[in-house]
PDB file of N, CA and C in Angstrom:
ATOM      1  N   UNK A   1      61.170  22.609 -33.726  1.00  0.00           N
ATOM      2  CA  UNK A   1      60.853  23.987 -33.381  1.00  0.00           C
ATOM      3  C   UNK A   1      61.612  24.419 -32.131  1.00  0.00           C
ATOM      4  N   UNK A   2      61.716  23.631 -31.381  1.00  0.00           N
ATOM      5  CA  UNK A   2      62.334  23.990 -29.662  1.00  0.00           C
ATOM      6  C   UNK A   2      64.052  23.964 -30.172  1.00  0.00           C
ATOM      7  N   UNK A   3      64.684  23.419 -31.097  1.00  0.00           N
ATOM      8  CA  UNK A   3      66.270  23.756 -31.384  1.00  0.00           C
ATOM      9  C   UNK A   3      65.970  24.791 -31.832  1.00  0.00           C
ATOM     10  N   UNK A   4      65.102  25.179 -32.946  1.00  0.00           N
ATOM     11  CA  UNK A   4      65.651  26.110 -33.648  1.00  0.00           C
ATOM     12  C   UNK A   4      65.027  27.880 -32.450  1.00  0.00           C
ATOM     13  N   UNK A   5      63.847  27.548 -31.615  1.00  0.00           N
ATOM     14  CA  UNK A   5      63.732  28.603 -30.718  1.00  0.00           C
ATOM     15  C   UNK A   5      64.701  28.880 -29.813  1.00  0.00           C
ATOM     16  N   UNK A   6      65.678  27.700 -29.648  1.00  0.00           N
ATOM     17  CA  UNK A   6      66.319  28.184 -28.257  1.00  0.00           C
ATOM     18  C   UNK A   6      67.559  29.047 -29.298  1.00  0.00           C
ATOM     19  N   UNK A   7      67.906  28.825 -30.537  1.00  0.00           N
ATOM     20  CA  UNK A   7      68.897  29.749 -30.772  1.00  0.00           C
ATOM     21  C   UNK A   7      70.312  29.040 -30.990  1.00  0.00           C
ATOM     22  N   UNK A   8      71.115  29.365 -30.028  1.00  0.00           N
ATOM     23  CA  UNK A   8      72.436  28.876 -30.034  1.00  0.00           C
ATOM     24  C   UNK A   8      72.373  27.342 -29.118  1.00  0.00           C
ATOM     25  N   UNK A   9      73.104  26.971 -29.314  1.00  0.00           N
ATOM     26  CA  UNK A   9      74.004  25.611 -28.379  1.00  0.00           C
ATOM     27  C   UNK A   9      75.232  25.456 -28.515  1.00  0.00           C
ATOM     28  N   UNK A  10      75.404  25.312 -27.220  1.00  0.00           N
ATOM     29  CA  UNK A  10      77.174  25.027 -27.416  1.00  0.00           C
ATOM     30  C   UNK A  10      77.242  23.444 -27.924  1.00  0.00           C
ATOM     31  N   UNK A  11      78.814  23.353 -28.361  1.00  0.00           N
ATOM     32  CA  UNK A  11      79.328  22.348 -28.856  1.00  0.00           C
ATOM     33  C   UNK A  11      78.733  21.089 -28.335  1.00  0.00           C
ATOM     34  N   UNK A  12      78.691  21.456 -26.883  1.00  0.00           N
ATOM     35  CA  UNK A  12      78.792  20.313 -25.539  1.00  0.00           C
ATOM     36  C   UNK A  12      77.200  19.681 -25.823  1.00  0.00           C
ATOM     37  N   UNK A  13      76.592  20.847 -25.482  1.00  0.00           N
ATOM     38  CA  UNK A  13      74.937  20.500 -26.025  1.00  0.00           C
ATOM     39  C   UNK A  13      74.327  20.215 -27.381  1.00  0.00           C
ATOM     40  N   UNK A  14      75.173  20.214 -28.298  1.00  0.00           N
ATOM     41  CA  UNK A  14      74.820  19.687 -29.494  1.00  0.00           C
ATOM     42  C   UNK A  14      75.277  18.249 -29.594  1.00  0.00           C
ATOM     43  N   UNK A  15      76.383  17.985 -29.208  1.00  0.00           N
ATOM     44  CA  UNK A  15      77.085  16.597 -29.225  1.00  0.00           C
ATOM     45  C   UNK A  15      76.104  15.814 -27.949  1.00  0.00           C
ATOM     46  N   UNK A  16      75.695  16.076 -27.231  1.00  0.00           N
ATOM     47  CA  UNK A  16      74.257  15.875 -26.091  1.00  0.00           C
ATOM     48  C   UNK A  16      73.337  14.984 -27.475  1.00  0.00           C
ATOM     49  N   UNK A  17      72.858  15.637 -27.722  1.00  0.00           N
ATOM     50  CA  UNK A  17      71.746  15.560 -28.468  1.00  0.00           C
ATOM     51  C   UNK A  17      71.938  14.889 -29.524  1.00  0.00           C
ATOM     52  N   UNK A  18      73.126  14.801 -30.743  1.00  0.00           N
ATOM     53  CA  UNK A  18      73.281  14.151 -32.280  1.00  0.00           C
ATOM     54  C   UNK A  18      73.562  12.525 -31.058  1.00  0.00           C
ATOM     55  N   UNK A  19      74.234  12.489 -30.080  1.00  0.00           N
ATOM     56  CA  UNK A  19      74.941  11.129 -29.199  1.00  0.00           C
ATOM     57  C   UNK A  19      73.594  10.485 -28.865  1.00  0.00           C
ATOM     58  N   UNK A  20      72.631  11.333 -28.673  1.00  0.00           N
ATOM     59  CA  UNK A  20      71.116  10.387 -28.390  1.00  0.00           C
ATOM     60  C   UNK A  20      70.644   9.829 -29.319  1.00  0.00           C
ATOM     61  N   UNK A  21      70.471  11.094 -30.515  1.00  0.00           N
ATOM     62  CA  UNK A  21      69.964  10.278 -31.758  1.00  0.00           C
ATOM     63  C   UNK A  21      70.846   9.156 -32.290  1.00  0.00           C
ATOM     64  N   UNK A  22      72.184   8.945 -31.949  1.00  0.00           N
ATOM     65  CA  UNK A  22      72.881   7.616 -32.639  1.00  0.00           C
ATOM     66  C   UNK A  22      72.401   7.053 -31.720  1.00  0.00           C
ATOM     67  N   UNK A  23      72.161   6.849 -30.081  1.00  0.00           N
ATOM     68  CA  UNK A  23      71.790   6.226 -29.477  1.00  0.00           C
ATOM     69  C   UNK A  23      70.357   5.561 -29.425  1.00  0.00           C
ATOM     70  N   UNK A  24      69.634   6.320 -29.999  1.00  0.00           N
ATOM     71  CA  UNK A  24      68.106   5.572 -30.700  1.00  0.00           C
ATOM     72  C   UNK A  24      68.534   4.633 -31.558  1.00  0.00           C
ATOM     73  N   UNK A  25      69.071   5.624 -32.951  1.00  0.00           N
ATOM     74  CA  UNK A  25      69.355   4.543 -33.858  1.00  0.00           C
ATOM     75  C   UNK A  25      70.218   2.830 -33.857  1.00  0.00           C
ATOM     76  N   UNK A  26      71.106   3.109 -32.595  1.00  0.00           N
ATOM     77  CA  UNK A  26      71.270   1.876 -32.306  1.00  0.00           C
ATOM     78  C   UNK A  26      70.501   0.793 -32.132  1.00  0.00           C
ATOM     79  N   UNK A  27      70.214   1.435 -30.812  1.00  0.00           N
ATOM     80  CA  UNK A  27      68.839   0.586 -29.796  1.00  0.00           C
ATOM     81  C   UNK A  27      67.557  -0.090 -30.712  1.00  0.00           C
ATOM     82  N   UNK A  28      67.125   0.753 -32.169  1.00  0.00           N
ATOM     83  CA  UNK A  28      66.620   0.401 -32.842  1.00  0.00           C
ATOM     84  C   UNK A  28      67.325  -0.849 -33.493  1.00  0.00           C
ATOM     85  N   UNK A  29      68.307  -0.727 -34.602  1.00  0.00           N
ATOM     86  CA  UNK A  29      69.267  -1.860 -34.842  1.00  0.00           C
ATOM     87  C   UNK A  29      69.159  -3.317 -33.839  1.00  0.00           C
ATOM     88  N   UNK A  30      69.139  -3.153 -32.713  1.00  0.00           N
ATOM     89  CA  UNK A  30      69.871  -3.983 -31.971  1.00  0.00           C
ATOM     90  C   UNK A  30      68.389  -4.883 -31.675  1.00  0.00           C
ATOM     91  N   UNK A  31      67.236  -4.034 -31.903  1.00  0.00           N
ATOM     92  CA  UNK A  31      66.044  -5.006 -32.236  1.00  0.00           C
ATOM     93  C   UNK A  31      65.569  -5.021 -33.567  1.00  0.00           C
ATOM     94  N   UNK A  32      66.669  -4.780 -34.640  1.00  0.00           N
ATOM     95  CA  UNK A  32      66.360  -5.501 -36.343  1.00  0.00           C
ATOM     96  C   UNK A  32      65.599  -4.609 -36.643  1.00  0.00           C
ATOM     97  N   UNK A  33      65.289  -3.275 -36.626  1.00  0.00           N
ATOM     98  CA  UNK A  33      64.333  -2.243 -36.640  1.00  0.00           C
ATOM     99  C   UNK A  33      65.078  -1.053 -37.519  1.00  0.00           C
ATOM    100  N   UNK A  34      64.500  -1.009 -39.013  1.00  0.00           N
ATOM    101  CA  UNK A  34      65.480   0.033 -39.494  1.00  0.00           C
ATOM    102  C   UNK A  34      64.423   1.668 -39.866  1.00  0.00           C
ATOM    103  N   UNK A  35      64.453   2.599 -39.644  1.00  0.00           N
ATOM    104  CA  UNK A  35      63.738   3.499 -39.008  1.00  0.00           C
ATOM    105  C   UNK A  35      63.232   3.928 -41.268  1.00  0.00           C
ATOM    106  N   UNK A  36      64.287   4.340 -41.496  1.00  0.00           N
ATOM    107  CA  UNK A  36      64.304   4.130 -42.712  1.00  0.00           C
ATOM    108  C   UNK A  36      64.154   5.737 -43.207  1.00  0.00           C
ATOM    109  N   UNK A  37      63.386   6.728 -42.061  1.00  0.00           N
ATOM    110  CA  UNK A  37      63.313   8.310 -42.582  1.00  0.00           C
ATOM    111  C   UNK A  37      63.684   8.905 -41.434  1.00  0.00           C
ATOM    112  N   UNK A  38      65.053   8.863 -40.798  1.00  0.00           N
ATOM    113  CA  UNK A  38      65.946   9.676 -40.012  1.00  0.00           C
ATOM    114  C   UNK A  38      65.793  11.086 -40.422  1.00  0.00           C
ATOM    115  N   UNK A  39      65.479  11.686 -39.517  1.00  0.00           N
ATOM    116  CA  UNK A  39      65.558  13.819 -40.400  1.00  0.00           C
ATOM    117  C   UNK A  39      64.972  14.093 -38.846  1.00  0.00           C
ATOM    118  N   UNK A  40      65.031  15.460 -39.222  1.00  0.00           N
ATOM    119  CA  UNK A  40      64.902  16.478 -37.462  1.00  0.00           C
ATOM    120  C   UNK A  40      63.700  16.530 -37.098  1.00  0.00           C
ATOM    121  N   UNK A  41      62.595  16.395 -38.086  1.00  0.00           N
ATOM    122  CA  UNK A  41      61.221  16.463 -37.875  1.00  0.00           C
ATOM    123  C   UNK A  41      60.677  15.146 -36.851  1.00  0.00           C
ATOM    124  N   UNK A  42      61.843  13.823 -37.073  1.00  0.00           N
ATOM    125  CA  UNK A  42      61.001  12.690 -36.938  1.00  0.00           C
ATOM    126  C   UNK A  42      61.682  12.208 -35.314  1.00  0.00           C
ATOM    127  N   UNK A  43      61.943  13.553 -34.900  1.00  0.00           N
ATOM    128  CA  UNK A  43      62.767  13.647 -33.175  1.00  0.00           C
ATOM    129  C   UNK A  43      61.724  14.309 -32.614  1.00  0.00           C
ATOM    130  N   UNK A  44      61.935  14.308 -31.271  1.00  0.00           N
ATOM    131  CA  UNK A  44      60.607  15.236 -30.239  1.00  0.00           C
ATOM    132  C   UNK A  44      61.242  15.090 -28.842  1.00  0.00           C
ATOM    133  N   UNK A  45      61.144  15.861 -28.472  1.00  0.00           N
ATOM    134  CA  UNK A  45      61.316  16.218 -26.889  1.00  0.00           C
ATOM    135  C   UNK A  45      60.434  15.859 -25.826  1.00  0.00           C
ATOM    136  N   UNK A  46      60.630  14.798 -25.398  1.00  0.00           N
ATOM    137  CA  UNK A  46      59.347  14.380 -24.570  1.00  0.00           C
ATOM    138  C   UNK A  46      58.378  15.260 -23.339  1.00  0.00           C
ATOM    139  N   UNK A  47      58.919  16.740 -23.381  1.00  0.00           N
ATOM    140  CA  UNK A  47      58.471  17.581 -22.663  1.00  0.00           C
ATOM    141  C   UNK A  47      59.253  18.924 -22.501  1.00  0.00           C
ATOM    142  N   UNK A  48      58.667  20.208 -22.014  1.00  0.00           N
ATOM    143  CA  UNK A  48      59.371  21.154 -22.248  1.00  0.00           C
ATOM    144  C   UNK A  48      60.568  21.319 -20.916  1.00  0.00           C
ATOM    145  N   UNK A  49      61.302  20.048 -20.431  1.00  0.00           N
ATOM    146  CA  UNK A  49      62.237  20.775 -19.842  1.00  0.00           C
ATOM    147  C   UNK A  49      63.521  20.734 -20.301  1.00  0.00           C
ATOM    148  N   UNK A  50      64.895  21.797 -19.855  1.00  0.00           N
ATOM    149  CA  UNK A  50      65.776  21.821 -20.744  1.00  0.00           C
ATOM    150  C   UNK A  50      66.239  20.336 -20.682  1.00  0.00           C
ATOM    151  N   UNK A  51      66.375  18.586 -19.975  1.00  0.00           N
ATOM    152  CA  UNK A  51      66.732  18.326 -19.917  1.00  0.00           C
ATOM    153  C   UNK A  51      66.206  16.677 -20.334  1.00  0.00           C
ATOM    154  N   UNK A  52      65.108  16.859 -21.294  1.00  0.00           N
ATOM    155  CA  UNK A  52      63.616  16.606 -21.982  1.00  0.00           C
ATOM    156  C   UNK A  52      64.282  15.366 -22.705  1.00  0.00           C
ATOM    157  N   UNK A  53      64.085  14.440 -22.410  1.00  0.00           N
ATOM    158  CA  UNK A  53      64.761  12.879 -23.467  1.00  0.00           C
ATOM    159  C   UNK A  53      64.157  13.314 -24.541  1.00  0.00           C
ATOM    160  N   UNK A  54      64.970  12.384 -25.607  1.00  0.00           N
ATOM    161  CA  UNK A  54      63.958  13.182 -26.933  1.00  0.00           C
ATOM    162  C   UNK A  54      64.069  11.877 -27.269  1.00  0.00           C
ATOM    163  N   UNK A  55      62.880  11.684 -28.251  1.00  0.00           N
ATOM    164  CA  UNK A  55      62.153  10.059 -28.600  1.00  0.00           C
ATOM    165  C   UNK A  55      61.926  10.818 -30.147  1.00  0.00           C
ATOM    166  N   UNK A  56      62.052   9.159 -30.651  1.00  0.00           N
ATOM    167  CA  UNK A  56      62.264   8.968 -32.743  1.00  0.00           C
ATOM    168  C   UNK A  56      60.610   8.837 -32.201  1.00  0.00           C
ATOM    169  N   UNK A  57      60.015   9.450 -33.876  1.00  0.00           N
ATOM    170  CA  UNK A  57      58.578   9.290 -34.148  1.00  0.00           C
ATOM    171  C   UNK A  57      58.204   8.605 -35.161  1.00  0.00           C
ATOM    172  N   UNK A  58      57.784   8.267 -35.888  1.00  0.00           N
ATOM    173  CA  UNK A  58      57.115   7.947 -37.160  1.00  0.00           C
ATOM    174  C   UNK A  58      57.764   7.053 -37.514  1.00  0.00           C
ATOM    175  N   UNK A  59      57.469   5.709 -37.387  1.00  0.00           N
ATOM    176  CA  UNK A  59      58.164   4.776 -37.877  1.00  0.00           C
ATOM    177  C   UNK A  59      57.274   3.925 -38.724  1.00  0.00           C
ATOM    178  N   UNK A  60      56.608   4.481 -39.745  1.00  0.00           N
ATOM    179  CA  UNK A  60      55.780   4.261 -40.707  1.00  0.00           C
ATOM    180  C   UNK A  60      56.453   3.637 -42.164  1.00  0.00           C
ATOM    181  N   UNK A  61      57.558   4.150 -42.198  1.00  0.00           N
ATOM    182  CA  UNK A  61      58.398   3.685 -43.439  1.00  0.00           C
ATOM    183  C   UNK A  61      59.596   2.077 -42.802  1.00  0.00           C
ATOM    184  N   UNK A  62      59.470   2.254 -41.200  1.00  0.00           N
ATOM    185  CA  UNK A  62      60.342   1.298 -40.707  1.00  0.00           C
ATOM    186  C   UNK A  62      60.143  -0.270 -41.389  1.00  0.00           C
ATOM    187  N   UNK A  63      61.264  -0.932 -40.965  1.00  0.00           N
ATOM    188  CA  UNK A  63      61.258  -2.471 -41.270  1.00  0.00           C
ATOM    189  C   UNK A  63      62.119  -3.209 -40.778  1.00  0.00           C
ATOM    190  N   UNK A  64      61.467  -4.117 -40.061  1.00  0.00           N
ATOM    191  CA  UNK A  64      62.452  -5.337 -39.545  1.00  0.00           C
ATOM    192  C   UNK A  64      63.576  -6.422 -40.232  1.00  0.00           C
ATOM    193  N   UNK A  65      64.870  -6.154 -40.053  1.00  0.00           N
ATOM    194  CA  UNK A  65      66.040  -7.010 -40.919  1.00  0.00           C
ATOM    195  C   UNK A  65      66.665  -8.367 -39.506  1.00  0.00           C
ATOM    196  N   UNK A  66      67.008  -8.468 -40.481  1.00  0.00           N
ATOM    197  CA  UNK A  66      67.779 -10.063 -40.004  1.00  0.00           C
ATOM    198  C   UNK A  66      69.281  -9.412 -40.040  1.00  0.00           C
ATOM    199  N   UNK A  67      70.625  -9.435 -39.172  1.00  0.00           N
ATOM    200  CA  UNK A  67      71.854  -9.533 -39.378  1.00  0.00           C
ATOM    201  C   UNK A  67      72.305  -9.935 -40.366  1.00  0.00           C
ATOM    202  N   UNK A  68      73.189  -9.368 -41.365  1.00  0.00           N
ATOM    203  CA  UNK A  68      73.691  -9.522 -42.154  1.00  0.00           C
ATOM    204  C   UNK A  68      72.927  -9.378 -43.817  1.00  0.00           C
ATOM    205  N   UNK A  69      71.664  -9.018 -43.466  1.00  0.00           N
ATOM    206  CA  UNK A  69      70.681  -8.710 -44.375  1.00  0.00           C
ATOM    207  C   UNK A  69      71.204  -7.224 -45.175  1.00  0.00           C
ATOM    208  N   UNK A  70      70.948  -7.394 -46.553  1.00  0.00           N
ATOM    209  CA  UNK A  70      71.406  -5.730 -46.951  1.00  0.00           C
ATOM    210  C   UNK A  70      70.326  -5.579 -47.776  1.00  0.00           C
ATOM    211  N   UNK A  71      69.801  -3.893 -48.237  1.00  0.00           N
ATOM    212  CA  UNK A  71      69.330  -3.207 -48.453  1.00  0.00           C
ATOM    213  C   UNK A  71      69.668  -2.560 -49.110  1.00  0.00           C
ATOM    214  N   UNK A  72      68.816  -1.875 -50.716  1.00  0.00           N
ATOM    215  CA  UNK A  72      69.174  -0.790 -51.481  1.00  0.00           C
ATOM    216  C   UNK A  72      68.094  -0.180 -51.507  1.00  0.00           C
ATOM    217  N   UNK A  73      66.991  -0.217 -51.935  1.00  0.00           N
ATOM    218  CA  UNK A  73      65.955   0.155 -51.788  1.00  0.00           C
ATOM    219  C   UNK A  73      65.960   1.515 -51.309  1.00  0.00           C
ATOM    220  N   UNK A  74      65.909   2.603 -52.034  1.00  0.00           N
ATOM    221  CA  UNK A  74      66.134   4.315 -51.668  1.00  0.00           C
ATOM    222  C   UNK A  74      64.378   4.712 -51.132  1.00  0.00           C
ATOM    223  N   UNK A  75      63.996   5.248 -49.524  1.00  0.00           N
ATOM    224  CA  UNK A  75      62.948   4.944 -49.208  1.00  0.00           C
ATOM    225  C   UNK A  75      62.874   6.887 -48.164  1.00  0.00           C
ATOM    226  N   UNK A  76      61.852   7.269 -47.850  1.00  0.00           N
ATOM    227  CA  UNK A  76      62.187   8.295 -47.277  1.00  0.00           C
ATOM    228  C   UNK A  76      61.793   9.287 -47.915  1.00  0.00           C
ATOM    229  N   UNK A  77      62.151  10.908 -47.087  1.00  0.00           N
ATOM    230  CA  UNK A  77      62.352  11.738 -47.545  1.00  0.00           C
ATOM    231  C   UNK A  77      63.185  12.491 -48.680  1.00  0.00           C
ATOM    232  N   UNK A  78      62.875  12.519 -49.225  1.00  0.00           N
ATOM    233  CA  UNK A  78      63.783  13.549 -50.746  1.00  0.00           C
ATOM    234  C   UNK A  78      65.461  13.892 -50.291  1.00  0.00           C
TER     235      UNK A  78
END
């Protein structure tokens, strides 16, 4: 709700923000943690200032892998 209220963002501030979410999704990875329903809903702003870390939510569908482990299993949102 708070992207789509503020309206516009520049380039600079969008690349801000998609660079965090790869940066979760790493940090997740890097403790074998696969989130499994990535989408805009499952982000949050940890508070209303413009400069607000934003934290992954719902990790209800998540699951722990081993390196080199693969996955097909289609899981998630539509």
């Amino acid at each position: 709700d708070r992207i789509v209220a503020r309206g516009h963002y520049t380039e600079r501030a969008a690349a801000a923000v998609v660079r965090t979410i790869v940066e979760v999704v790493q940090l997740c990875h890097k403790h074998g943690v696969i989130h499994r329903d990535l989408k805009p809903e499952n982000f949050l702003f940890a508070n209303k200032k413009e400069n607000s870390p934003l934290k992954a939510i719902d990790f209800g569908l998540s699951i722990f892998f081993k390196p080199g482990e693969k996955f097909s299993e289609i899981v998630g949102s539509p």
